[in-house]
C-alpha atoms as a PDB file:
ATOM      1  CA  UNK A   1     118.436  95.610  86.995  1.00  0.00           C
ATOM      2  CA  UNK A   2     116.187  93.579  89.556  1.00  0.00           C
ATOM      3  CA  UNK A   3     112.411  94.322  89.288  1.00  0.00           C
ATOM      4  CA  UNK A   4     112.650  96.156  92.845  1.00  0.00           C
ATOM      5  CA  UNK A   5     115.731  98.094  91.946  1.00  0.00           C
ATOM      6  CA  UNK A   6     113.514  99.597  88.992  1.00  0.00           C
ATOM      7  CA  UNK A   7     110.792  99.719  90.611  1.00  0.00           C
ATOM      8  CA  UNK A   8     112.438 101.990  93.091  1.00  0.00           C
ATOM      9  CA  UNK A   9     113.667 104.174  90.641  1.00  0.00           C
ATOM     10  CA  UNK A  10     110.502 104.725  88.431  1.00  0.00           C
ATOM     11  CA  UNK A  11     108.240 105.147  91.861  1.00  0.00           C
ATOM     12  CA  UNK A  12     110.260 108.178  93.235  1.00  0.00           C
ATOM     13  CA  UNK A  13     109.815 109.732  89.779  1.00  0.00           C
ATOM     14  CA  UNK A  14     106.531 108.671  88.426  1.00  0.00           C
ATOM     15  CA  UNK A  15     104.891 111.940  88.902  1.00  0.00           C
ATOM     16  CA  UNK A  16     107.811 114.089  87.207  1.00  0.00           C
ATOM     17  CA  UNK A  17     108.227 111.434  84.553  1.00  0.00           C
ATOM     18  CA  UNK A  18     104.526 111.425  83.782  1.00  0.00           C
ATOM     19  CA  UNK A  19     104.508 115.378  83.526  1.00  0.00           C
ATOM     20  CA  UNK A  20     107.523 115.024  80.962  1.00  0.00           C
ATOM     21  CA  UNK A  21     106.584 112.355  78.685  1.00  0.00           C
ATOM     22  CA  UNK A  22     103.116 110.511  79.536  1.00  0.00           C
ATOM     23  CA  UNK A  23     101.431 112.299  76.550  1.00  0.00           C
ATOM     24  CA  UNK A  24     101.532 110.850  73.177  1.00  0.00           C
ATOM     25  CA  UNK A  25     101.674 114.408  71.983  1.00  0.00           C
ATOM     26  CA  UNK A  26     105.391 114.609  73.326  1.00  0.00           C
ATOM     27  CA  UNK A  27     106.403 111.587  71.441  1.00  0.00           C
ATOM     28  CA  UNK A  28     107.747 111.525  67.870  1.00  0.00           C
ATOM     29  CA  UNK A  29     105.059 111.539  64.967  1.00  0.00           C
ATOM     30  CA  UNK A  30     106.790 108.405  63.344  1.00  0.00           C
ATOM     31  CA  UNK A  31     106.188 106.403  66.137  1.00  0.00           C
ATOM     32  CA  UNK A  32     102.773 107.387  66.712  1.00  0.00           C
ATOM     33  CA  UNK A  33     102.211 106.526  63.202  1.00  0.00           C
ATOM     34  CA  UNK A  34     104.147 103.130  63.290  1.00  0.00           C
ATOM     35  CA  UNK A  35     102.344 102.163  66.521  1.00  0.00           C
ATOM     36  CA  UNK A  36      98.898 102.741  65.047  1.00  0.00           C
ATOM     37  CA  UNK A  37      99.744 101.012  62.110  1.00  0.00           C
ATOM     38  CA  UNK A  38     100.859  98.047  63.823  1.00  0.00           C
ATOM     39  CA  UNK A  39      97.965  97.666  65.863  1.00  0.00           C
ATOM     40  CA  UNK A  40      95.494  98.385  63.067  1.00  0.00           C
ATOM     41  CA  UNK A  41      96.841  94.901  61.697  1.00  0.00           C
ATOM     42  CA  UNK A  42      96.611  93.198  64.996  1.00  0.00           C
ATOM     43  CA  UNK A  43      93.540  90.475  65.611  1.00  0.00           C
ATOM     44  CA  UNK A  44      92.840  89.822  68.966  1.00  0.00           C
ATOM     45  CA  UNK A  45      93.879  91.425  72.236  1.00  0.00           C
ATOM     46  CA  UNK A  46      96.656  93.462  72.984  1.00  0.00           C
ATOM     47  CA  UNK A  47      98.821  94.073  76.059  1.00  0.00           C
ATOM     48  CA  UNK A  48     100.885  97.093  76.343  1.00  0.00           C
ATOM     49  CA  UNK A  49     103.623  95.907  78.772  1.00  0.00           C
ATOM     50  CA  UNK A  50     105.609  98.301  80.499  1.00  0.00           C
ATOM     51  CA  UNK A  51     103.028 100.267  79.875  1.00  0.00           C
ATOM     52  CA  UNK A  52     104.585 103.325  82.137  1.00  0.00           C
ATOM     53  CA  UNK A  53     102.159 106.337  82.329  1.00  0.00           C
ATOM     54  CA  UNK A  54      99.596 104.299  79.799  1.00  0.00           C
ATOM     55  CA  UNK A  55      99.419 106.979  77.267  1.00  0.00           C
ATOM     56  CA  UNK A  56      99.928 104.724  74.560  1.00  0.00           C
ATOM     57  CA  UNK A  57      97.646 101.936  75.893  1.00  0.00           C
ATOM     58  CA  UNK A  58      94.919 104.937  75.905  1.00  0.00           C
ATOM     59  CA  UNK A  59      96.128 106.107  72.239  1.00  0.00           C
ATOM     60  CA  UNK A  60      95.340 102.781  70.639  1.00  0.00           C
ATOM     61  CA  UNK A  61      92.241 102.449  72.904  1.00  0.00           C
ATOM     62  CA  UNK A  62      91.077 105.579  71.315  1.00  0.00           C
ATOM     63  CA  UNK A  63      92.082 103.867  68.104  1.00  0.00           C
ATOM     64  CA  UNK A  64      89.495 100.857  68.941  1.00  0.00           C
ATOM     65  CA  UNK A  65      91.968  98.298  70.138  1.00  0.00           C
ATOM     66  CA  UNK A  66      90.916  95.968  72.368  1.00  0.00           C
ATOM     67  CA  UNK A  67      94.255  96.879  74.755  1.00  0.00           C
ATOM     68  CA  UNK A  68      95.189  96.875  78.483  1.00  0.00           C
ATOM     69  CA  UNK A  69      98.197  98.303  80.105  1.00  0.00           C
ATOM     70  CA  UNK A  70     100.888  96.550  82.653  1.00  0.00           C
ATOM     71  CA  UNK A  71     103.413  98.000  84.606  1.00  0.00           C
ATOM     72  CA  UNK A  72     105.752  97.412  87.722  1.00  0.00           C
ATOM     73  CA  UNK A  73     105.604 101.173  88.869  1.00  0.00           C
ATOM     74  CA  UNK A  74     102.015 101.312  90.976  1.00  0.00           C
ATOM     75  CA  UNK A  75     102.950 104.546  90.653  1.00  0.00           C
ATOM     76  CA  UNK A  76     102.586 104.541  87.166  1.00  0.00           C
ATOM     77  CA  UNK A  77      99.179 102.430  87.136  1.00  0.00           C
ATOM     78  CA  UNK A  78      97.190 104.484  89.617  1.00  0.00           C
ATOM     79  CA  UNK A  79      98.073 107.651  87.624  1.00  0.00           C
ATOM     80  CA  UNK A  80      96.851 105.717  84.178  1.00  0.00           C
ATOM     81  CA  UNK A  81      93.756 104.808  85.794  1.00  0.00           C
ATOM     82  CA  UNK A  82      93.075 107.960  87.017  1.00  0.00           C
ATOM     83  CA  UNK A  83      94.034 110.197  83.363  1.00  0.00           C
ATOM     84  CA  UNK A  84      92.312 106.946  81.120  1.00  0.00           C
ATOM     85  CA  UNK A  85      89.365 105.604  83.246  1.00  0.00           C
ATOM     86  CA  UNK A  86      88.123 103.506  80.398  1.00  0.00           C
ATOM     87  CA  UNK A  87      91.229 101.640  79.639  1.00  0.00           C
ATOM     88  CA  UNK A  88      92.414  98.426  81.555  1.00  0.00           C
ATOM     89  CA  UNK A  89      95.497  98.851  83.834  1.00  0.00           C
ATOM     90  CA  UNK A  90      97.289  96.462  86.154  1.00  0.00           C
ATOM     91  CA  UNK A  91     100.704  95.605  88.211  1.00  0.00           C
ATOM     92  CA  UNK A  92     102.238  93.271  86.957  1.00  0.00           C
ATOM     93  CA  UNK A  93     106.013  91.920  86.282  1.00  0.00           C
ATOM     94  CA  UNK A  94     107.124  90.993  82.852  1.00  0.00           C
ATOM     95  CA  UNK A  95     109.080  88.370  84.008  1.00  0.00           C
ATOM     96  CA  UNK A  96     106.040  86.273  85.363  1.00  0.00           C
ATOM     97  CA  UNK A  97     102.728  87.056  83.224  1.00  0.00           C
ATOM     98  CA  UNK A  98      99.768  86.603  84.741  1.00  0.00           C
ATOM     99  CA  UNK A  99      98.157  85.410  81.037  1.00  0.00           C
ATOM    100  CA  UNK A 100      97.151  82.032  79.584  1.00  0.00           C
ATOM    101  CA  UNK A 101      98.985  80.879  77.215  1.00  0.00           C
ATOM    102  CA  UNK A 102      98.234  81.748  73.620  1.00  0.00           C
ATOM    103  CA  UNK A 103      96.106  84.308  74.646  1.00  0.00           C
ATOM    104  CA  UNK A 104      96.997  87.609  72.897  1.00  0.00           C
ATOM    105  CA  UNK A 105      96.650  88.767  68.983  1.00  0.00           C
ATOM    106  CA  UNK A 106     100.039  91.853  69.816  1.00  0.00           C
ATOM    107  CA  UNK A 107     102.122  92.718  72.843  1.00  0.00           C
ATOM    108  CA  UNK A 108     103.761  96.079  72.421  1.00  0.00           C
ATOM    109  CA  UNK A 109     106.943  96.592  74.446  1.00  0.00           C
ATOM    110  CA  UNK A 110     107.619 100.262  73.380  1.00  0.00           C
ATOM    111  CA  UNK A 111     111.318 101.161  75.512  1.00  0.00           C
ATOM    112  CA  UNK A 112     109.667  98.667  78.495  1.00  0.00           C
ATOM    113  CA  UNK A 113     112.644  96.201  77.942  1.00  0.00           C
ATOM    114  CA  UNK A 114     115.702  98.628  77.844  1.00  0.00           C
ATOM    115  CA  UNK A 115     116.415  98.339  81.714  1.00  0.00           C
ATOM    116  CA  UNK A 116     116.569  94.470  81.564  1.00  0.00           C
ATOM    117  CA  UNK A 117     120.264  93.270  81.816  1.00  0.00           C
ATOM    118  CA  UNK A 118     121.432  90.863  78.878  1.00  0.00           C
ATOM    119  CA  UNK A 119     121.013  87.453  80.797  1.00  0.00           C
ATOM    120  CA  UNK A 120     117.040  87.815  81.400  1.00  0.00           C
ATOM    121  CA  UNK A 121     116.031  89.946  78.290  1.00  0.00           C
ATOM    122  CA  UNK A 122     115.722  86.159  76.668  1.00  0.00           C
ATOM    123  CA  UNK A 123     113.788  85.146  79.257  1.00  0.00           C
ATOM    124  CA  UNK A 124     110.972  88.039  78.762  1.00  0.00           C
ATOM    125  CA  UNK A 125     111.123  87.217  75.096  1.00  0.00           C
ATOM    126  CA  UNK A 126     110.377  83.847  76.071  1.00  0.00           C
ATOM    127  CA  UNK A 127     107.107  85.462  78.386  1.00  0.00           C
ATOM    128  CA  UNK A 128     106.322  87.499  75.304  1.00  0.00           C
ATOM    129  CA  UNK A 129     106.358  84.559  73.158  1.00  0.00           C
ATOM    130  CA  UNK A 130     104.121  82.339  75.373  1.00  0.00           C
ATOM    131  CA  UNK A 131     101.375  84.679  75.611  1.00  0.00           C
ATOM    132  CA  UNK A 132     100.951  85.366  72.004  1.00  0.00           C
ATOM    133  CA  UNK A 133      98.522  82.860  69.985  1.00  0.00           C
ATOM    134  CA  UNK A 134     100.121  81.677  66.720  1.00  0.00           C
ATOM    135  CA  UNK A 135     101.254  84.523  64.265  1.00  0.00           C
ATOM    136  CA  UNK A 136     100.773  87.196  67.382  1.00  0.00           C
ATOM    137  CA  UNK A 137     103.372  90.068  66.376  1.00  0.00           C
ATOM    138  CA  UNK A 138     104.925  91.773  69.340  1.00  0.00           C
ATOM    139  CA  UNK A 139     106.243  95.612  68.445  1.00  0.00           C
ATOM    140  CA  UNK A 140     109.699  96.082  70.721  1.00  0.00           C
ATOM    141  CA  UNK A 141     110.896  99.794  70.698  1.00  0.00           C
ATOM    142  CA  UNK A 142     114.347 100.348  71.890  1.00  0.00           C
ATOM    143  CA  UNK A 143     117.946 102.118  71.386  1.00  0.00           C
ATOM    144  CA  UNK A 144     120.039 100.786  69.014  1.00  0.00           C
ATOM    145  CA  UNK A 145     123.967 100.430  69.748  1.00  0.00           C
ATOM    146  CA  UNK A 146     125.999  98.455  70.602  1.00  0.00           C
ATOM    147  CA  UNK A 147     124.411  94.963  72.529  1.00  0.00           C
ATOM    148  CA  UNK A 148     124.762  94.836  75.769  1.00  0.00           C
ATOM    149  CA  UNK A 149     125.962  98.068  76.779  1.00  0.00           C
ATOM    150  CA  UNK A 150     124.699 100.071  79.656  1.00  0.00           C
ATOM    151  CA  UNK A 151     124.202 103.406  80.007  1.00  0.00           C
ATOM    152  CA  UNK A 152     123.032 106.089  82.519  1.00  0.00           C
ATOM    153  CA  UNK A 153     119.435 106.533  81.459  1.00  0.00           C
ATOM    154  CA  UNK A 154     117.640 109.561  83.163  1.00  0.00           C
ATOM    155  CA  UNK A 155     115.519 107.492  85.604  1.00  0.00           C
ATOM    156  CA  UNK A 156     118.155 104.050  85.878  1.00  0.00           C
ATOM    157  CA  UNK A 157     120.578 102.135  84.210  1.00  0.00           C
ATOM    158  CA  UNK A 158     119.526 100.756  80.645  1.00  0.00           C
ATOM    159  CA  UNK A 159     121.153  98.752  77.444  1.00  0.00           C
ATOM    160  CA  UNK A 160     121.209  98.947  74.109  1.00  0.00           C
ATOM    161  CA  UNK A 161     120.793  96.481  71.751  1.00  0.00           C
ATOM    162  CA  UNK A 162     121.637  96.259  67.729  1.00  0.00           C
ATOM    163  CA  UNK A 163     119.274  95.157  65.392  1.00  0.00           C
ATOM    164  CA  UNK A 164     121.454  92.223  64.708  1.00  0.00           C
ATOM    165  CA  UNK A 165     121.225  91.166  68.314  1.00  0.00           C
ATOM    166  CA  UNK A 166     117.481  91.501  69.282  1.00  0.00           C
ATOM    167  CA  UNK A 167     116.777  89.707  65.782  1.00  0.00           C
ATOM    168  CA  UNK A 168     119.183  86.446  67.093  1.00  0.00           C
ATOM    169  CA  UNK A 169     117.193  87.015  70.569  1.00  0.00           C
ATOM    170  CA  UNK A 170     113.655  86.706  69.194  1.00  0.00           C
ATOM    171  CA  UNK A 171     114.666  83.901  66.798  1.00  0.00           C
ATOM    172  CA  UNK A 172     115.650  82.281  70.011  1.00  0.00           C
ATOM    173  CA  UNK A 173     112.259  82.873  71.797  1.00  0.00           C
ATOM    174  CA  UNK A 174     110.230  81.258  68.707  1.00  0.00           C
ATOM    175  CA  UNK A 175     109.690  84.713  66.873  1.00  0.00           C
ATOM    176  CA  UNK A 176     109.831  85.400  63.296  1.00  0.00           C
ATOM    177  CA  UNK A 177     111.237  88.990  62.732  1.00  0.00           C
ATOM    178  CA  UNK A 178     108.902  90.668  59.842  1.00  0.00           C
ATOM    179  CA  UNK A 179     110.151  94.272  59.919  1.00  0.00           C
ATOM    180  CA  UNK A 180     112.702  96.517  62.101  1.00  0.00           C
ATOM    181  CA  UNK A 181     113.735 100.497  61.699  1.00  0.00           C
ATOM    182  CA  UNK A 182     116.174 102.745  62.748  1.00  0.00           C
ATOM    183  CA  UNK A 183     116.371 106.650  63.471  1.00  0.00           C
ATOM    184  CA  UNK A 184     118.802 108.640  64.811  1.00  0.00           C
ATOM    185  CA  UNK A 185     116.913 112.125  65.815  1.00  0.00           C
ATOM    186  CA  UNK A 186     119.691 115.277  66.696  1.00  0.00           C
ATOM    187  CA  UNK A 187     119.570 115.415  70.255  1.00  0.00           C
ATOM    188  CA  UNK A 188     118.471 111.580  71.094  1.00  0.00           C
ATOM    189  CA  UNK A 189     120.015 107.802  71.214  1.00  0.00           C
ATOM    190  CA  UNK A 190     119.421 106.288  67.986  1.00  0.00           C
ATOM    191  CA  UNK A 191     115.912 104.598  67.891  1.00  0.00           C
ATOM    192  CA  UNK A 192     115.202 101.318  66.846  1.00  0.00           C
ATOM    193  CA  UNK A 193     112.130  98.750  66.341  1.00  0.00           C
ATOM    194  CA  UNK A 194     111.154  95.590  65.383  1.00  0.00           C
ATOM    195  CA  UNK A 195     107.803  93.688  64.674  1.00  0.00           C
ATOM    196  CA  UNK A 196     107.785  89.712  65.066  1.00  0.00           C
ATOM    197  CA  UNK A 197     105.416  87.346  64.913  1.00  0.00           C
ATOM    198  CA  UNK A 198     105.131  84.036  67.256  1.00  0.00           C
ATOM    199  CA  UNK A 199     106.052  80.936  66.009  1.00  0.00           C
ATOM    200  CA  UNK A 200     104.147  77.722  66.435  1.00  0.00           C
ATOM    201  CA  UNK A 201     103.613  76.918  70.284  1.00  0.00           C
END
């Protein structure tokens, strides 16, 4: 998917999507818990990219993070700045960063990458990498099957990805993979997640 073929798809539904799932109360208890976690261990700034409706950016905000929120959508950043006023939000393309190198403690990537076909995922790892200091852990949640295969997601086409295969990806983009998870939920795609931390610059 090209950034204007998602962004088309995520503007038309921003409001409905926001209504359905842009409260951390509608997402699973686990990964509210994981999340925090993660970011509880995290020194120095942290960027929520893809950060959709923001309401995680805002939930580790409340949690004292020092966090801001990116996203394509405009759609989906003028609604974040007008439900979390106090929280940092801006456009912005994973592809091309607007960050200095080395200049992040965490990125979390919670289901921002699924939509990205298999030839530029590396490349966004490789964004991801470059704007994490030293030992900056990213936290990637996405839906584990098998690599590479696209599916009809409810807003636009997506992938999946094994752990196997996003492991070998990260490796590739300078990361050091320090924990991953799956779940399979009744009624869901099988969940998956990994924490890495940047290699040496």
């Amino acid at each position: 998917m090209t950034d204007s073929e998602v962004l088309s798809a995520y503007g038309a539904r921003a409001p409905v999507y926001t209504d359905l799932l842009g409260s951390v109360e509608d997402m699973h208890e686990l990964d509210r818990r994981n999340i925090q976690r993660w970011a509880k261990g995290i020194s120095g700034p942290i960027l929520d990219a893809g950060c959709g409706p923001g309401h995680w950016t805002d939930f580790l905000h409340r949690q004292g993070a020092d966090i801001s929120g990116v996203d394509l959508v405009a759609e989906f950043i003028d609604s974040a700045r007008l439900r979390f006023p106090d929280v940092s939000f801006r456009v912005a393309s994973l592809r091309a960063l607007d960050l200095a190198d080395g200049s992040l403690g965490g990125v979390l990537a919670w289901y921002s990458l699924i939509h990205l076909p298999p030839a530029e995922l590396p490349v966004v790892l490789t964004q991801l990498h470059r704007v994490l200091k030293p030992q900056g852990q990213v936290l990637i949640g996405f839906f584990e099957g098998e690599s590479g295969k696209s599916f009809d997601h409810a807003v636009t086409r997506a992938y999946y990805w094994s752990i196997d295969s996003m492991t070998r990806m990260l490796q590739d983009a300078g990361f050091d993979v320090l924990e991953s998870e799956t779940r399979h939920d009744p009624g869901s795609r099988p969940h998956a997640a990994i924490v890495a931390a940047a290699g040496l610059h």
